[in-house]
Protein backbone atom coordinates (compact mmCIF):
# COMPACT_ATOMS: atom_id res chain seq x y z
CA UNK A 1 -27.03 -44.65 59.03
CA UNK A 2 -24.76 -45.71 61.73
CA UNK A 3 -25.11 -48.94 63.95
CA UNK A 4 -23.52 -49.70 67.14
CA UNK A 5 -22.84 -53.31 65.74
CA UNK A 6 -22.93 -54.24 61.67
CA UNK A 7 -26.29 -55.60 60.55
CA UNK A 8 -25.82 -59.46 61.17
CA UNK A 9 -22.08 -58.87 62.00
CA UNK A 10 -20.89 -61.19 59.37
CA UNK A 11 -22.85 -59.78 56.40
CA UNK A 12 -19.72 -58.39 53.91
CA UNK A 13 -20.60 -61.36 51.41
CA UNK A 14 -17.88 -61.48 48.63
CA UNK A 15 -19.32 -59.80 45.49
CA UNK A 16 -20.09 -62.51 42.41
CA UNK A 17 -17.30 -61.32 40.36
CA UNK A 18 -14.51 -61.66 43.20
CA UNK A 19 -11.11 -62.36 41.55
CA UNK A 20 -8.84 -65.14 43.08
CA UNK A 21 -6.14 -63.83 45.45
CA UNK A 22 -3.44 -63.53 43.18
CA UNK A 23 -5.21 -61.11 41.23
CA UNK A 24 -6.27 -58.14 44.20
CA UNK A 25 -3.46 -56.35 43.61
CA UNK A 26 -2.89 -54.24 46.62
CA UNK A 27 -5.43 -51.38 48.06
CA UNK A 28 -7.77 -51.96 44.75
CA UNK A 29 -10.80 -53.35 46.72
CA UNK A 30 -12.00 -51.82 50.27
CA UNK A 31 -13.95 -53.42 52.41
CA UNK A 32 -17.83 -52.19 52.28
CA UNK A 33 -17.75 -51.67 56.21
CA UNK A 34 -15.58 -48.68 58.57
CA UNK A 35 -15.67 -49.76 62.00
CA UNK A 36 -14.97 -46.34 64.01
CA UNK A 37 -14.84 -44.61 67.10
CA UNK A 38 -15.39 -41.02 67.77
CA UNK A 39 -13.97 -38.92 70.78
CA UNK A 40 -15.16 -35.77 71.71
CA UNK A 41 -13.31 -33.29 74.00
CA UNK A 42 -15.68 -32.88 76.71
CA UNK A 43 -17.12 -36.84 76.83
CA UNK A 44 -13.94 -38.76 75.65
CA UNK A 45 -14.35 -41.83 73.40
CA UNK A 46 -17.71 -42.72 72.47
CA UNK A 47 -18.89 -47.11 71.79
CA UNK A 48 -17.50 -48.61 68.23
CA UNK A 49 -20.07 -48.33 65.49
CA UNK A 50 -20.13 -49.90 62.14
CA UNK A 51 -20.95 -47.92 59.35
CA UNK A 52 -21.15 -48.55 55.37
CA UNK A 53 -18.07 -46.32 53.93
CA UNK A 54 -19.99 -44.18 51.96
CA UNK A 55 -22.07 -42.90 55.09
CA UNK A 56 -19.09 -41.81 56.82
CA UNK A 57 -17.81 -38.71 54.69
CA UNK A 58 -15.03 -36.72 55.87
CA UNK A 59 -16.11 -32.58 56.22
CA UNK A 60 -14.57 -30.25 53.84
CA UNK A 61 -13.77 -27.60 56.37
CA UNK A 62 -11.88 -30.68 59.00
CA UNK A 63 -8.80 -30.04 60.48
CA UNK A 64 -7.74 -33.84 59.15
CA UNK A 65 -8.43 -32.17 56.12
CA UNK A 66 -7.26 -28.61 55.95
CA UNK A 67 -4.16 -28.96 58.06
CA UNK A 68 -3.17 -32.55 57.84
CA UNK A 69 -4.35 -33.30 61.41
CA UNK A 70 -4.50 -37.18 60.58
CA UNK A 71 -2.65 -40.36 62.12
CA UNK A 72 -2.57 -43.83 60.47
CA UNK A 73 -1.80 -47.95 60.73
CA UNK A 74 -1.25 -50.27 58.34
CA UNK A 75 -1.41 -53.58 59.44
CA UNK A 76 -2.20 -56.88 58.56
CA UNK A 77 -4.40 -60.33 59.25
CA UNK A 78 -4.17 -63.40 57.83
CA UNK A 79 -5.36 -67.34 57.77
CA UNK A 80 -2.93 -69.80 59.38
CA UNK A 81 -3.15 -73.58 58.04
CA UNK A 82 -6.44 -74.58 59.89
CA UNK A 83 -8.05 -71.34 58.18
CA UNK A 84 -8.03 -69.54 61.78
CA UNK A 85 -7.50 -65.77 61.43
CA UNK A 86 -4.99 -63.22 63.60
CA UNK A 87 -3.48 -60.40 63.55
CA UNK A 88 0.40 -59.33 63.33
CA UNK A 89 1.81 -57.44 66.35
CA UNK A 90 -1.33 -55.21 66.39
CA UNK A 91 -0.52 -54.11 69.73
CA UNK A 92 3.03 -52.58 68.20
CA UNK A 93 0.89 -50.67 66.08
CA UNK A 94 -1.35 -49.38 68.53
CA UNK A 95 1.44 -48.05 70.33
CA UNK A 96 2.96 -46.50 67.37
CA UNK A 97 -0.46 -44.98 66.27
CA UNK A 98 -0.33 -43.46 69.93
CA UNK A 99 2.76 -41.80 69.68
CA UNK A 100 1.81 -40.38 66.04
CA UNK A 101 -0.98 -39.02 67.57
CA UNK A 102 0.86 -37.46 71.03
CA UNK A 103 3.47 -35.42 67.79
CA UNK A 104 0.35 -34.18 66.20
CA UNK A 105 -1.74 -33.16 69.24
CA UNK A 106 -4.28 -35.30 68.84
CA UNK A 107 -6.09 -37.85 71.39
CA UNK A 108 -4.50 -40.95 72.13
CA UNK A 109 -6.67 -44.25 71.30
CA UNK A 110 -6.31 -46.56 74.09
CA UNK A 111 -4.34 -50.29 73.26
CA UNK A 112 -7.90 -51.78 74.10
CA UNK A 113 -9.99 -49.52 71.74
CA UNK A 114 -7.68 -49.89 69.16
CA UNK A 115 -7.69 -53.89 69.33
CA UNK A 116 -11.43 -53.46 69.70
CA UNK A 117 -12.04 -51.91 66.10
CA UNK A 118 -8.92 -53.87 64.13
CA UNK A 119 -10.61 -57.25 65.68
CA UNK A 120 -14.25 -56.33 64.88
CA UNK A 121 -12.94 -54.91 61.36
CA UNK A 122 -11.89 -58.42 60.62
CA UNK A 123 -14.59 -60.13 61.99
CA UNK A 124 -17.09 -58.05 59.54
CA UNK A 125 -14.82 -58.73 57.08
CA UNK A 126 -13.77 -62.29 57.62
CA UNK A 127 -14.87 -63.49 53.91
CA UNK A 128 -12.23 -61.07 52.73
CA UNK A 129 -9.64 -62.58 53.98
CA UNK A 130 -7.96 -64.34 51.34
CA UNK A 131 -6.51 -68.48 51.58
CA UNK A 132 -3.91 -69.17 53.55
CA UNK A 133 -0.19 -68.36 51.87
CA UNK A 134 -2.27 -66.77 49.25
CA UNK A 135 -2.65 -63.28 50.72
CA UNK A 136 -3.77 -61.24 53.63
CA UNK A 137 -6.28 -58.36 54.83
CA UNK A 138 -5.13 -55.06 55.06
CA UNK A 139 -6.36 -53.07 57.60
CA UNK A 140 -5.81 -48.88 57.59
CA UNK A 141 -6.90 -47.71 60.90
CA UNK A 142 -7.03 -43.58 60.58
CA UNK A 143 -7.20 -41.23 63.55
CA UNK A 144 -8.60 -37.93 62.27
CA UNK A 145 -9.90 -34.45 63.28
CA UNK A 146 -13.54 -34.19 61.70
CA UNK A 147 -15.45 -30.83 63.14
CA UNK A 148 -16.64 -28.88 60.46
CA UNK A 149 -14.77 -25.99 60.90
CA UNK A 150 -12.02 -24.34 59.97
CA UNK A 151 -9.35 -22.55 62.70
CA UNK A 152 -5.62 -23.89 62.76
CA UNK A 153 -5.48 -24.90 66.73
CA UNK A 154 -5.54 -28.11 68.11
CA UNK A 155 -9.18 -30.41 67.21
CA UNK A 156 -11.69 -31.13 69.91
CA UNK A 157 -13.48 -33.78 67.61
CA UNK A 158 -11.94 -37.00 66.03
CA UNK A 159 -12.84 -40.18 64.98
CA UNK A 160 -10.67 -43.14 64.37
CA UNK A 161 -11.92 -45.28 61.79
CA UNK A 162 -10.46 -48.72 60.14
CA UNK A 163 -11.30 -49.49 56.79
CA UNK A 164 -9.88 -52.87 54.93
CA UNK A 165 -8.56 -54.29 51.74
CA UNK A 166 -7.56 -57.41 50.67
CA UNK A 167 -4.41 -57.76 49.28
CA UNK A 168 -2.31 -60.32 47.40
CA UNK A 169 0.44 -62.10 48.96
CA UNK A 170 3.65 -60.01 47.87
CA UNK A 171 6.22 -61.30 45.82
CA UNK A 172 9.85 -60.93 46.18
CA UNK A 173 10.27 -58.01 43.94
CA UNK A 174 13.85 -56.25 42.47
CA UNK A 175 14.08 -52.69 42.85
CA UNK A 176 16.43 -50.24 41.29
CA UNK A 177 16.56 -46.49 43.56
CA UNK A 178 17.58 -43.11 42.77
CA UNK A 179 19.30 -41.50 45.76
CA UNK A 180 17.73 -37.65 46.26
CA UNK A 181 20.29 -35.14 46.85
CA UNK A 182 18.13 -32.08 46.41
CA UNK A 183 14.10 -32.61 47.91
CA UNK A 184 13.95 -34.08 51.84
CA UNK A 185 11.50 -36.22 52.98
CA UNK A 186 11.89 -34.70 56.67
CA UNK A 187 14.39 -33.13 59.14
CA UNK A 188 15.30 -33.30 62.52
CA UNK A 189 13.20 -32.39 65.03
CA UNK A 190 10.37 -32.61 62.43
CA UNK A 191 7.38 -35.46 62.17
CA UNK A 192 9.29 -37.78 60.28
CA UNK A 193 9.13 -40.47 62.78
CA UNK A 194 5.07 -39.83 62.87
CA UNK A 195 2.83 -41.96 60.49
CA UNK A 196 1.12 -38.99 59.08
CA UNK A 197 -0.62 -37.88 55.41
CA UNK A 198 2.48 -35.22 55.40
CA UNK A 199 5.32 -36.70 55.07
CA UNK A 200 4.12 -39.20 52.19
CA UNK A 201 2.85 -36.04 50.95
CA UNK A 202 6.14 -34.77 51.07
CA UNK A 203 7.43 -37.95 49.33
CA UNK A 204 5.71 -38.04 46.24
CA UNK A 205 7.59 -35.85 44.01
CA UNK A 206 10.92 -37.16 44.61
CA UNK A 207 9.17 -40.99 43.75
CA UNK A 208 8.32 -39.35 40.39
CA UNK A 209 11.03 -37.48 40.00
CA UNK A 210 12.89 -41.06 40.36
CA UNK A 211 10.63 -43.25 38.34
CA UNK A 212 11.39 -40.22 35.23
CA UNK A 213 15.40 -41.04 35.95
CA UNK A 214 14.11 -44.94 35.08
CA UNK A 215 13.86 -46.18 38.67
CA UNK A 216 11.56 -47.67 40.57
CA UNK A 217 11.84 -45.62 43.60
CA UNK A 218 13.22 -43.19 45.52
CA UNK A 219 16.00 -43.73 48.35
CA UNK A 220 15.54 -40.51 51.10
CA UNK A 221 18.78 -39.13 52.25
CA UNK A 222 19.83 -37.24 55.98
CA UNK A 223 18.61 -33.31 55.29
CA UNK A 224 21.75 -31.89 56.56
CA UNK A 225 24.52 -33.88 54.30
CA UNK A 226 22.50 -35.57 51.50
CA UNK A 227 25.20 -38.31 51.69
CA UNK A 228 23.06 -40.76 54.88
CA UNK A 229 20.45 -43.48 54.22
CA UNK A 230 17.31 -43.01 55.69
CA UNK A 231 14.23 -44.79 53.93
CA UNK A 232 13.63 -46.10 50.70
CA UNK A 233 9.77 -44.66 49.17
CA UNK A 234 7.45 -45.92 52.01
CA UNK A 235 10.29 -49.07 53.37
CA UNK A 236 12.87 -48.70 55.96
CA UNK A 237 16.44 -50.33 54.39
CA UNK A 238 18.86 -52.73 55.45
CA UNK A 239 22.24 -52.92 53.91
CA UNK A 240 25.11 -55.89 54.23
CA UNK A 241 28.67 -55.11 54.64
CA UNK A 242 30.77 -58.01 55.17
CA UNK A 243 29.32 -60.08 57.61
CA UNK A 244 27.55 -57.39 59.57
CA UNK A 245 23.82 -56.05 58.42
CA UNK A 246 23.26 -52.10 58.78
CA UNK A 247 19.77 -49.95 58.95
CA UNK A 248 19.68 -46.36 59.74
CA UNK A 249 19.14 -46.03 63.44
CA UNK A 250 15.64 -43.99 64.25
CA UNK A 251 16.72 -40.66 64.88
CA UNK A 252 13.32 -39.30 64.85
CA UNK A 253 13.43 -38.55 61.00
CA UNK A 254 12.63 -42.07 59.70
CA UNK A 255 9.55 -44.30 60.35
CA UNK A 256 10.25 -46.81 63.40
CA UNK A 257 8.87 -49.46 61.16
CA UNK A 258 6.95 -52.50 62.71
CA UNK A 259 8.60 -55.06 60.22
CA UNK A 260 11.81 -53.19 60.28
CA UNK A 261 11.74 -54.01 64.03
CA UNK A 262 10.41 -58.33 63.12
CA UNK A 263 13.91 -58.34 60.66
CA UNK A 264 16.14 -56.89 63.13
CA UNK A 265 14.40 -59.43 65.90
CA UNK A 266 14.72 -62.33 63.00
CA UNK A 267 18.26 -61.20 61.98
CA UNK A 268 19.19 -61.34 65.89
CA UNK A 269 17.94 -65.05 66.35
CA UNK A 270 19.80 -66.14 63.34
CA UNK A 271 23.29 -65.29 64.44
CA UNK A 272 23.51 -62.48 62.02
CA UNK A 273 25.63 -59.23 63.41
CA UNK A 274 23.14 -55.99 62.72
CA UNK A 275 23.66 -53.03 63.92
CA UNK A 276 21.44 -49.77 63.73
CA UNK A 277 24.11 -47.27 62.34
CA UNK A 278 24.36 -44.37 60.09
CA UNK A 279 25.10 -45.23 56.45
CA UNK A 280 26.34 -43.06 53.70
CA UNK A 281 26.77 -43.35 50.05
CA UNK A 282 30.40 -42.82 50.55
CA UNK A 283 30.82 -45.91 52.33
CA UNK A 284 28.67 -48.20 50.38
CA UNK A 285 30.32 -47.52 47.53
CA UNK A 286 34.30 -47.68 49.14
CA UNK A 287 32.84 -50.97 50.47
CA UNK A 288 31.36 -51.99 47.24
CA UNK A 289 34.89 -51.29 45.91
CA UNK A 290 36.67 -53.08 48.39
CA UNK A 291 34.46 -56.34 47.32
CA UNK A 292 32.68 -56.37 50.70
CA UNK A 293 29.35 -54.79 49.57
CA UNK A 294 26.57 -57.86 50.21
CA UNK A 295 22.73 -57.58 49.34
CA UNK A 296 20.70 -54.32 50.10
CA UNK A 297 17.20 -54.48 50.95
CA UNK A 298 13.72 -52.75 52.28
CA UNK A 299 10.95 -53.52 54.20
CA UNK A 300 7.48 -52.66 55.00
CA UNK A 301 4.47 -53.90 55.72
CA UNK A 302 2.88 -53.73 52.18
CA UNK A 303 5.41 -54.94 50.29
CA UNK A 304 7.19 -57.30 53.27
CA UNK A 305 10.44 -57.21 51.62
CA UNK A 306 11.94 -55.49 48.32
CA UNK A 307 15.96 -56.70 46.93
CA UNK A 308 17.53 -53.19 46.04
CA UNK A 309 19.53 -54.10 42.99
CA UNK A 310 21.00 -50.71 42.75
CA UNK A 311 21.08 -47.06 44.15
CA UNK A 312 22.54 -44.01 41.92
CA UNK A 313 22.41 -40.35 42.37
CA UNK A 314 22.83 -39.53 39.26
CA UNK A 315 27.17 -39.76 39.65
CA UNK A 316 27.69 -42.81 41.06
CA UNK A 317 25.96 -46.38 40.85
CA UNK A 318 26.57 -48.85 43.69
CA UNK A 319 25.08 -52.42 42.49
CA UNK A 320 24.45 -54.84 45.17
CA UNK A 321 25.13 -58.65 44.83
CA UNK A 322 22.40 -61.22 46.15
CA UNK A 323 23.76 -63.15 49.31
CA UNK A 324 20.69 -65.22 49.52
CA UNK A 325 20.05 -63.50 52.86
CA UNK A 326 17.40 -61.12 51.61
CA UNK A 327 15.40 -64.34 50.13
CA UNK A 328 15.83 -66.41 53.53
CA UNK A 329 14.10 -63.40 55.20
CA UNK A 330 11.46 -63.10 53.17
CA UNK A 331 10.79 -66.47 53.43
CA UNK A 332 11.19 -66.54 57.50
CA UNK A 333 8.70 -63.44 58.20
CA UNK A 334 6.20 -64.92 55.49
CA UNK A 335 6.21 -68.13 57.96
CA UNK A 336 5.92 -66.13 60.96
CA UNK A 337 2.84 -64.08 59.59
CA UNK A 338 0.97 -66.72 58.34
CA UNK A 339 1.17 -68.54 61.43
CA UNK A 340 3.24 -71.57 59.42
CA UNK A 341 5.95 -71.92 62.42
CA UNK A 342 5.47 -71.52 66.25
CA UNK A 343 8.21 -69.07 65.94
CA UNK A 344 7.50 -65.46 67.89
CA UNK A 345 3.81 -66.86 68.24
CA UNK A 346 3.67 -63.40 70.84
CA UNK A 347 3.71 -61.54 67.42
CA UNK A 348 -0.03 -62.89 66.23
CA UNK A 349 -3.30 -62.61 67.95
CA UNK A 350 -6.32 -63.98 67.38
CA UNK A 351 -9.50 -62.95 65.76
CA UNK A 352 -12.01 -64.87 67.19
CA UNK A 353 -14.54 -65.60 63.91
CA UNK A 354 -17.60 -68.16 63.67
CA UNK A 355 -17.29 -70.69 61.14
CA UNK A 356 -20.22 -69.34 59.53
CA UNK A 357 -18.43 -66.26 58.22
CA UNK A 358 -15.32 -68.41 56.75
C-alpha cells in the first residue's frame, strides 16, 4: 500500500533493541520507509509517496535490473549542537545524480524533486538520526527503470526512490592497497564518471583479488598504461609530494566525488598548493626515493577519509609517511558536516523537523 504522505509522518519509532551509535556499523539497518517518485514517459513525474520497503519490490524482468539501467546518491544528514538536522551539499548531489542519469539515458530528476524526497526521507526518519558527533543518516537515493519487461532500449518507466541507514560516525582508519595492473575499473569514453551499479560491479573482483594479496583494498589504475592513479575501492585519492597535494584530475573515468571536491575546497582555504594532475606509480615511488613522498590518502562519503599506509603491485611497495595533514582534514570536514563551525555554512541545508519526532 502506497500513501501520498507516511502515516503520521513521523511514525519510524526506533525499535526496543536499538544499539547506541557507535555500534550501527555502516548500511546494517535501513530505514522502514522509501520515499519515491515515479515518472512515466507520457505524464512525466508523478507526487512523492511514502511507502514501507517491502511494498515497493523491484520487477524481475526491469531494465534497472536486466541491463543495469540504475543511477544512485549517497549522501548524508546529520545533528548540529542544538540537535537541528541538515543535509550536506545535497544540491551537488542532485546535480551529479542528473548527469548519471543524462550517460545512461534515463530521465533527469529535477534539483527540487530531488530535495523534496532526501528532505521528507529525513523527516520520516528523524529518530534515526543518530547524536550529534556520534554519527549520521545515510541516505541512498536510486533512480531506476522498473516496467516489467524485458527489451534492451531505452526505459519509459522509472522511479527514484531514497531509502536510509544510520550509520556510525567513521573513524580515521589505515589502509594498505594493492595497485591492479591487469582488471580495469573503466576506460575512456566509458561510464566511469557515472554513479552506476556497473562499475562497482566491475570493481569487486579486483577488491578481492586485493584483500587475498593481504590488503585492504584495491587502488584502480589508467586502462591504457596501468602505471596512473585513478581511485582507490569506492574513494577518490589524494597524494602529497613535497609541499604540493595531487588527485587524479576527472577525466571522465573516475567518480567526480562530492567530498573529493569539500577537500580540494578545504585544502584551497588552508594555503595548501593542490593540483588535479595525473599521478603514476613511477613517480611516487622516484619521489618516495628522493625523501619527498608525504601522506597519501582517500575520500568518500562513507568512509570521509582513509590514511593509505602503503600501495604495492606486487614489485614495488611505496610506504607513505604521516604529515599530520590527512588527520587535520579529517578533523576540518567532520566540523563542517556536523555543523560545529560556521565554515562553508552554503554546504548544509536544513531539514525542517518538529520537536516531536527528535
Amino acid at each position: 500500500m502506497m500513501h501520498t504522505q507516511p502515516p503520521g509522518l513521523y511514525e519510524a519509532a526506533l525499535p526496543e533493541d536499538w544499539p547506541q551509535p557507535e555500534a550501527l556499523g555502516f548500511g546494517q539497518i535501513l530505514g522502514p520507509y522509501l520515499v519515491h517518485a515515479q515518472h512515466c514517459a507520457e505524464s512525466g513525474w508523478h507526487a512523492p509517496s511514502v511507502s514501507a520497503r517491502a511494498a515497493l519490490p523491484v520487477p524481475m524482468a526491469s531494465a534497472g535490473l536486466q541491463y543495469g539501467f540504475s543511477v544512485f546518491e549517497g549522501l548524508k544528514a546529520y545533528r548540529d549542537a542544538s540537535d537541528r538536522i541538515h543535509l550536506f551539499r545535497p544540491r551537488d548531489h542532485a546535480r551529479r545524480l542528473q548527469h548519471s542519469a543524462q550517460r545512461l539515458v534515463m530521465p533527469e530528476p529535477t534539483e527540487e524533486l530531488f530535495m523534496t524526497l532526501c528532505q521528507l526521507a529525513v523527516q520520516v526518519h528523524a529518530r534515526y538520526v543518530p547524536p550529534h558527533g556520534r554519527g549520521s543518516l545515510y541516505l541512498r537515493p536510486t533512480l531506476y527503470a522498473e516496467e516489467d519487461a524485458l527489451g534492451f532500449r531505452p526505459a519509459s518507466r522509472h522511479r527514484l526512490a531514497v531509502a536510509v541507514t544510520p550509520c556510525s560516525d567513521p573513524v580515521l582508519r589505515h589502509n594498505r592497497l594493492w595497485a591492479e595492473t591487469e582488471l580495469i575499473r573503466a576506460a575512456p569514453g566509458g561510464i566511469g564518471a557515472a554513479k552506476t551499479g556497473g562499475n562497482y560491479a566491475a570493481g569487486i573482483a579486483g577488491q578481492q583479488r586485493a584483500r587475498q594479496k593481504g590488503y585492504d583494498d584495491v587502488i584502480w589504475l589508467d586502462a591504457l598504461t596501468h602505471r596512473e592513479l585513478a581511485e582507490a575501492g569506492t574513494m577518490n585519492v589524494f597524494v602529497q609530494i613535497g609541499n604540493e597535494v595531487l588527485t587524479p584530475p576527472l577525466d571522465g573515468t573516475i567518480l567526480p566525488g562530492i567530498t573529493r571536491d569539500s577537500v580540494l575546497r578545504l585544502l584551497r582555504t588552508e594555503g595548501v598548493p593542490v593540483s588535479e594532475h595525473r599521478i603514476s606509480l613511477d613517480e611516487l615511488a622516484a619521489a618516495g626515493m628522493a625523501g619527498q613522498l608525504g601522506t597519501a590518502f582517500g575520500v568518500g562519503t562513507a568512509a570521509r577519509l582513509t590514511m593509505i599506509d602503503e600501495i604495492s603491485d606486487g614489485s614495488t611497495a611505496i610506504r607513505f609517511r604521516d604529515t599530520g595533514l590527512a588527520t587535520r582534514l579529517y578533523d576540518k570536514l567532520k566540523q563542517v558536516q556536523e555543523g560545529a563551525t560556521h565554515a562553508l555554512r552554503e554546504w548544509r541545508v536544513a531539514v525542517p523537523v518538529p520537536s516531536s519526532a527528535d
